[in-house]
Protein backbone atom coordinates (compact mmCIF):
# COMPACT_ATOMS: atom_id res chain seq x y z
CA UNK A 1 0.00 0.00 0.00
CA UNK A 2 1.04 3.31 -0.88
CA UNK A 3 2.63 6.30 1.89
CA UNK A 4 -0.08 9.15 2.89
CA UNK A 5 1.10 12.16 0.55
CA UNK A 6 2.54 14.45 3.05
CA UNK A 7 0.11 17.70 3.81
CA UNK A 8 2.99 20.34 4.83
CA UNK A 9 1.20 22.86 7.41
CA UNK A 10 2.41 27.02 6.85
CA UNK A 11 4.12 27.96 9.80
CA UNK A 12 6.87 28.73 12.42
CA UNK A 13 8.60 25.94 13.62
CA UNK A 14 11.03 25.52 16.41
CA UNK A 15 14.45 24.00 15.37
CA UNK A 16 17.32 23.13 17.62
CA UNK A 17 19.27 25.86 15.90
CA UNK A 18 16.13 28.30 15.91
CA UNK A 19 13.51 28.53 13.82
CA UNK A 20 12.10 27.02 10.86
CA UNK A 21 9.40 28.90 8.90
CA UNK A 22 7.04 26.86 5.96
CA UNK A 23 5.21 28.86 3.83
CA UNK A 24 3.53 28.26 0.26
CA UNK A 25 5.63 29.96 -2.41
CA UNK A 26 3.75 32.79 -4.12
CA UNK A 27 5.60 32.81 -7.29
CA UNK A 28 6.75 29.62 -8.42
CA UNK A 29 4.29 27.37 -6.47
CA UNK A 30 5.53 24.94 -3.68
CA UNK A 31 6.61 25.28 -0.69
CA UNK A 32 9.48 27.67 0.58
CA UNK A 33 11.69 26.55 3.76
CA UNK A 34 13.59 29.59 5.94
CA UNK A 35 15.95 28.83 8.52
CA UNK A 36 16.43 32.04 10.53
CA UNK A 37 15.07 34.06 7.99
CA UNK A 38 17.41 32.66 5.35
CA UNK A 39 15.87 31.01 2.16
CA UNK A 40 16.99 27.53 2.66
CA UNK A 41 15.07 25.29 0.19
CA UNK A 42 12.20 24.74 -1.95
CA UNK A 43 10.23 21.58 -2.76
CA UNK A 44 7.19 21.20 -5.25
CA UNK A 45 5.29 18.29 -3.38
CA UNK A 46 4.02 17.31 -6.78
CA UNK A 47 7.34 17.24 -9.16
CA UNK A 48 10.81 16.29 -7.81
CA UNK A 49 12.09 17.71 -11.09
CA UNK A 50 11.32 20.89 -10.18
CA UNK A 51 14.85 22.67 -8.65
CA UNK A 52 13.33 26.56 -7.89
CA UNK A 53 17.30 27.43 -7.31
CA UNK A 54 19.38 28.34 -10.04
CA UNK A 55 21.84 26.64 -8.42
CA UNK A 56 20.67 23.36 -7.84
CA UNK A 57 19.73 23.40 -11.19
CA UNK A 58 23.30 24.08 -12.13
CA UNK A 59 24.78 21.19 -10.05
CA UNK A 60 22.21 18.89 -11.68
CA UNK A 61 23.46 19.42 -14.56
CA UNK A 62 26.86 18.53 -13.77
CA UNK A 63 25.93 15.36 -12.55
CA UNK A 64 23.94 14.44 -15.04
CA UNK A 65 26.25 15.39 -17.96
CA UNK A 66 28.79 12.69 -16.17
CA UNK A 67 26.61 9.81 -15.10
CA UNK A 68 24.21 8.42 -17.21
CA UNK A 69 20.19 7.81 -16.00
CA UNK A 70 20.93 4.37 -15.36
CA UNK A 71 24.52 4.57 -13.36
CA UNK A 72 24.22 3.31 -9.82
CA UNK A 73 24.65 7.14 -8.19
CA UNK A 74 26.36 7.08 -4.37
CA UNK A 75 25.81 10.60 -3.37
CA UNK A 76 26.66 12.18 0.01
CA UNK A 77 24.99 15.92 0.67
CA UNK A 78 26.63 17.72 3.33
CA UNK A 79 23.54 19.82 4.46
CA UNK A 80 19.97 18.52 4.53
CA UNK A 81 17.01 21.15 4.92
CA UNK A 82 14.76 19.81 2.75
CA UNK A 83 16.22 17.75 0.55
CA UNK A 84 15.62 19.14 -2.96
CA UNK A 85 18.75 17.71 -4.36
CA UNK A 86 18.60 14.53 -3.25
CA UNK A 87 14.85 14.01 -4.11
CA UNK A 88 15.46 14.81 -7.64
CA UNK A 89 18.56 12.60 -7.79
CA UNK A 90 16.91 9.59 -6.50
CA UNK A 91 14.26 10.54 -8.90
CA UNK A 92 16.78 10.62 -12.28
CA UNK A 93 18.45 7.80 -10.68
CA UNK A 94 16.53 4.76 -9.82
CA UNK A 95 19.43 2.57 -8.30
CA UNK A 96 20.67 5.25 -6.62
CA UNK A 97 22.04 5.54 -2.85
CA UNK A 98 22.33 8.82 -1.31
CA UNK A 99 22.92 10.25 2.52
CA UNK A 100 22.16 13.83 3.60
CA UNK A 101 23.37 15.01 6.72
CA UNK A 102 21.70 17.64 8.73
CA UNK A 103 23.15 19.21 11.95
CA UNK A 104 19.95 19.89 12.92
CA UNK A 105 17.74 17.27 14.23
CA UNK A 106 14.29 18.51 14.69
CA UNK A 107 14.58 20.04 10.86
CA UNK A 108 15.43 16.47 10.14
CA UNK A 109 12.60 14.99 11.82
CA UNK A 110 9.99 17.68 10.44
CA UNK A 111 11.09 17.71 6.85
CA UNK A 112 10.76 13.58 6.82
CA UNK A 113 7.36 14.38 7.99
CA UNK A 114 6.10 17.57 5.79
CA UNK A 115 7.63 16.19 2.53
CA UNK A 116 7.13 12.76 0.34
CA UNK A 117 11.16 12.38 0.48
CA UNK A 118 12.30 8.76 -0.13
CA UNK A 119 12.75 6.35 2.20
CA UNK A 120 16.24 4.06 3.10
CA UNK A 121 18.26 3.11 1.45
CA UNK A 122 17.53 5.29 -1.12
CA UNK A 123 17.98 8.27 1.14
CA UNK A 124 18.96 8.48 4.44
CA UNK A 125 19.28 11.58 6.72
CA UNK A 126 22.07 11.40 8.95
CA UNK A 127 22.23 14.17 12.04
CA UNK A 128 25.30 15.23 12.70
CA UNK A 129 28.64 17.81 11.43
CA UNK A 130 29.14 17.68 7.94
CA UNK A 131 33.05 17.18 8.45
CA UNK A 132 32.45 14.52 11.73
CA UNK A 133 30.30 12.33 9.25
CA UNK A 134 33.42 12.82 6.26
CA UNK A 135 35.65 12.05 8.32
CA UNK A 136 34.21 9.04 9.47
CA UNK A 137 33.47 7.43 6.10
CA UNK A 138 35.24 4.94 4.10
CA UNK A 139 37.78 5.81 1.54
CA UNK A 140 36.36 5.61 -2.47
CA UNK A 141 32.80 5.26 -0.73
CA UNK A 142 30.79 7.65 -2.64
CA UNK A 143 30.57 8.49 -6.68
CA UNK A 144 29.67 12.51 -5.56
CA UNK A 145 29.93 14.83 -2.43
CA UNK A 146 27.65 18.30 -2.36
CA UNK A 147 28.86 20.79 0.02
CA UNK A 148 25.63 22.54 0.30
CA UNK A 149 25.67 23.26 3.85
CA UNK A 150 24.88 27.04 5.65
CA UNK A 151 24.94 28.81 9.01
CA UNK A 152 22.94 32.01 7.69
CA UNK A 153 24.30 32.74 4.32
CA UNK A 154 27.94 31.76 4.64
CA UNK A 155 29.41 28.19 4.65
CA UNK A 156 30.72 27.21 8.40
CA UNK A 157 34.59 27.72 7.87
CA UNK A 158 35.60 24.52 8.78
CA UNK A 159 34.19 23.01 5.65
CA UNK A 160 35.81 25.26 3.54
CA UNK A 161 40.01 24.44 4.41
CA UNK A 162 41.94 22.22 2.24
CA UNK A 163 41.90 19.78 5.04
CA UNK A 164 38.33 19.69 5.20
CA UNK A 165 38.96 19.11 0.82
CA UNK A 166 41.47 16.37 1.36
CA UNK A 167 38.89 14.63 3.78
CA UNK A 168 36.47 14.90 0.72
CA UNK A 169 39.05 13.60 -1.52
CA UNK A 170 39.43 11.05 0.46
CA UNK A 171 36.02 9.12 0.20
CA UNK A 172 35.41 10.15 -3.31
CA UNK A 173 35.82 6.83 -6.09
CA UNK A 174 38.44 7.30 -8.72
CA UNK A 175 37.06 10.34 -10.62
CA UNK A 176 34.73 11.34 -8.36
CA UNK A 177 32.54 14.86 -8.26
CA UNK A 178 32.69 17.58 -5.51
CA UNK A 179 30.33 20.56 -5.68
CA UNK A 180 30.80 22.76 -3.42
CA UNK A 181 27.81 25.55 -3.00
CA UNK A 182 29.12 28.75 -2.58
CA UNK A 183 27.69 31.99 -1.79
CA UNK A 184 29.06 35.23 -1.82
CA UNK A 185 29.03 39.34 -2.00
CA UNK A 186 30.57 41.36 -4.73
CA UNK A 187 33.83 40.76 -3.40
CA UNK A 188 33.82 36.97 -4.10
CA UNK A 189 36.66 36.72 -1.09
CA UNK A 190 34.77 33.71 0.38
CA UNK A 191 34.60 32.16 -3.46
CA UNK A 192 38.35 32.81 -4.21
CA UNK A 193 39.07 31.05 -0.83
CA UNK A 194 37.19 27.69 -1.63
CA UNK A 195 38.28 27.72 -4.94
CA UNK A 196 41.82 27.94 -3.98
CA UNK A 197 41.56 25.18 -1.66
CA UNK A 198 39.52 22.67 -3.96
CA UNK A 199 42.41 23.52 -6.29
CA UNK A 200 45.22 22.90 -3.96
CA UNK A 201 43.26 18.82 -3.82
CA UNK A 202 41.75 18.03 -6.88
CA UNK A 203 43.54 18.09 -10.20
CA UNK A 204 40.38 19.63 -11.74
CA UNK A 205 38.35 22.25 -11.31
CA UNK A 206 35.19 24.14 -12.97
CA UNK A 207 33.18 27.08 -12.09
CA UNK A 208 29.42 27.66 -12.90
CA UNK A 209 27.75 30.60 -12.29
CA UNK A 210 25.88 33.33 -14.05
CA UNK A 211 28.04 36.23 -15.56
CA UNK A 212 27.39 39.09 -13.75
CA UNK A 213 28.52 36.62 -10.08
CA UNK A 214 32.12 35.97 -11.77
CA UNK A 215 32.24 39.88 -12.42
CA UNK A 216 31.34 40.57 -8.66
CA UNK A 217 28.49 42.90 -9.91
CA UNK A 218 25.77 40.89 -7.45
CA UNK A 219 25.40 38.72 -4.44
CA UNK A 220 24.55 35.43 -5.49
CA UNK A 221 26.10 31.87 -5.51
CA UNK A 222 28.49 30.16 -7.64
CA UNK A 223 28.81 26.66 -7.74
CA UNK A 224 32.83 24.64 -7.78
CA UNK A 225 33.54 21.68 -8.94
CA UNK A 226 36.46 19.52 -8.53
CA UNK A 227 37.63 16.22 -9.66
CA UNK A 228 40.48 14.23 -10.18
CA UNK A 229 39.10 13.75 -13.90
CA UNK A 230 38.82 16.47 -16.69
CA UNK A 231 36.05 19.00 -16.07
CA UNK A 232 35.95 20.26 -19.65
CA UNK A 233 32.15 21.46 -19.91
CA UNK A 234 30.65 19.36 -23.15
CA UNK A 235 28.85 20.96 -25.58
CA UNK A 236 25.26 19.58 -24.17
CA UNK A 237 26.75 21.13 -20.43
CA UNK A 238 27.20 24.50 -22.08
CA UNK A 239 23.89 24.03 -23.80
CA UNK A 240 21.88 23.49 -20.74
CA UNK A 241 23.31 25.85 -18.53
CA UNK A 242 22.91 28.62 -21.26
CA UNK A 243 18.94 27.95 -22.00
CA UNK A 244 18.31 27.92 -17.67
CA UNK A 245 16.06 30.61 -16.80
CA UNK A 246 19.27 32.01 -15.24
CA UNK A 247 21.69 31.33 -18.21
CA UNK A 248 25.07 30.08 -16.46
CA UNK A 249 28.73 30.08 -17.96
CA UNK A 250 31.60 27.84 -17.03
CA UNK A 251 35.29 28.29 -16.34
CA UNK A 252 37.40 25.49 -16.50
CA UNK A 253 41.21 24.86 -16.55
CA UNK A 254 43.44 27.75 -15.47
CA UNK A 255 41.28 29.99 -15.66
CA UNK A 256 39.43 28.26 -12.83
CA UNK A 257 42.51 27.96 -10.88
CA UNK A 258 43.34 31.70 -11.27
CA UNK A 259 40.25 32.61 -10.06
CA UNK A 260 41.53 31.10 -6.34
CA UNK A 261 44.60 33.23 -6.11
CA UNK A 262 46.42 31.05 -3.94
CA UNK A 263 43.35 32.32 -0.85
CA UNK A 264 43.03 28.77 0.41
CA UNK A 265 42.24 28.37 3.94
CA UNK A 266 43.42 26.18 6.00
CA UNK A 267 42.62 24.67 9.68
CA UNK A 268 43.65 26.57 12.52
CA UNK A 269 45.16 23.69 13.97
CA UNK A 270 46.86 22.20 11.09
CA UNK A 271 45.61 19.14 9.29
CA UNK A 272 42.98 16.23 10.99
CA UNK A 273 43.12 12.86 11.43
C-alpha cells in the first residue's frame, strides 16, 4: 500500500538551531523553507524535477552530464534542509544511494514528515557535522559529495580548508565529483578562498555561475567543482546551462585555478586525522 502524501502545514517551527518557517511559495508554487530568515530550500510536493534554485539546477546538470540515467549514483549531501537535491537525484536515478546530513535534528525529523522524500536506502538523513560524518566514512565510498551546507548565508569555515577538501578527496571513487555551493558578496573573497583550496586537492576544477557573479556585480552563488578527472564542460553542459532561466557560464582549466589566487584556507590547527 502506498505512503499518505505528506500535507505540509504554513508555519513557524522551532528548530534546535532556531527557527524554521514553511510557507507556500507565491511565485513559483511549492513550498518555501527559511531557517532564521534565510531562504533555505524549496520543494514542489508534486514534481521532484522541479529545482526553484538556479543553483541546484546548475549542479544537476553537472551530474547528469557525467553519469548516465541508469549509473548506480552514491551521493553524500553535506547539508539537509529539505532535501531538494537529493529528491530529484533519486528521482533521475533509480538505483541510486544517497545520505544527507543535517546538523539539525528537529529540521530532520519535520522535513521527513512535511515532505514525500524517499525512504532508506535510497535516502537516508544522517544528524550530525558535515566534516564529523566525512571524516568518518570509508575511503572511495561515494561516486559525488555536495557541500551545500549554511549557518545564515555563509558556509561554516571549517568546511571550507583544504583539510576539510582532502577529507572529501578522500572518500570520493576514482574520478569522483565535488560541488561545493558557494555563496558570496561582490567581493567573491569567500569564493576565491574555496576555490583555492579545492584547487590545492583536486587536479580539476570548474566554475558555474551566471556572468554578472564571476564579475562581482551581485550577491549570489556560484557553484565549484572539482575532480580528479577532466572537467571540460561538453557541448550539451554548455547548452543546458545557457537555455536555464538564469543562463550560467563555465570556467574550466586555469582559468578556474586563477580565479583562487592562492586564498586557500586552512585549519587553525593544522591538518585532521
Amino acid at each position: 500500500m502506498a505512503r499518505p502524501h505528506p500535507t505540509p502545514v504554513a508555519g513557524e517551527y522551532p528548530i534546535d538551531c532556531g527557527t524554521a518557517q514553511l510557507a507556500p511559495d507565491p511565485v513559483s508554487g511549492g513550498w518555501l523553507l527559511q531557517i532564521n530568515g534565510t531562504h533555505s530550500s524549496h520543494i514542489d510536493p508534486d514534481d521532484p524535477t522541479v529545482l526553484d534554485f538556479e543553483y541546484l539546477r546548475q549542479m544537476a546538470a553537472v551530474i547528469e552530464d557525467r553519469h548516465p540515467a541508469d549509473a548506480h549514483l552514491r551521493a553524500l549531501h553535506l547539508g539537509g534542509a529539505a532535501c531538494a537535491l537529493p529528491r530529484y537525484l533519486a528521482h533521475r536515478y533509480a538505483s541510486s544511494r544517497q545520505v544527507a546530513v543535517e546538523i539539525d535534528a528537529e529540521l530532520a525529523r519535520l522535513v521527513r514528515e512535511w515532505f514525500d522524500l524517499p525512504r532508506a536506502p535510497r535516502l537516508r538523513i544522517r544528524v550530525g557535522d558535515a566534516r564529523a560524518v566525512v571524516e568518518s566514512l570509508q575511503p572511495q565510498s561515494r561516486d559525488v559529495v555536495v557541500r551545500d551546507a549554511f549557518s545564515g548565508d555563509r558556509t561554516p569555515e571549517h568546511l571550507t580548508t583544504v583539510e576539510f577538501v582532502t577529507a572529501v578527496h578522500r572518500v570520493l571513487a576514482p574520478g569522483g565529483l565535488y560541488l561545493a555551493n558557494c555563496g558570496d558578496s561582490r567581493d567573491l573573497g569567500n569564493v576565491r578562498a574555496d576555490v583555492a583550496a579545492t584547487a590545492e586537492v583536486f587536479a580539476h576544477v570548474l566554475l558555474v555561475a551566471d556572468p554578472a557573479m564571476f564579475k562581482g556585480r551581485r550577491t549570489g552563488n556560484v557553484v565549484i567543482v572539482g575532480s580528479d578527472a577532466p572537467l571540460d564542460p561538453s557541448a550539451a553542459l554548455v547548452r543546458r546551462l545557457l537555455s536555464d532561466p538564469l543562463p550560467a557560464h563555465t570556467v574550466a582549466g586555469d582559468d578556474a585555478r586563477a580565479f583562487g589566487r592562492g586564498q586557500a584556507r586552512h585549519d587553525p590547527t593544522g591538518p585532521t586525522g
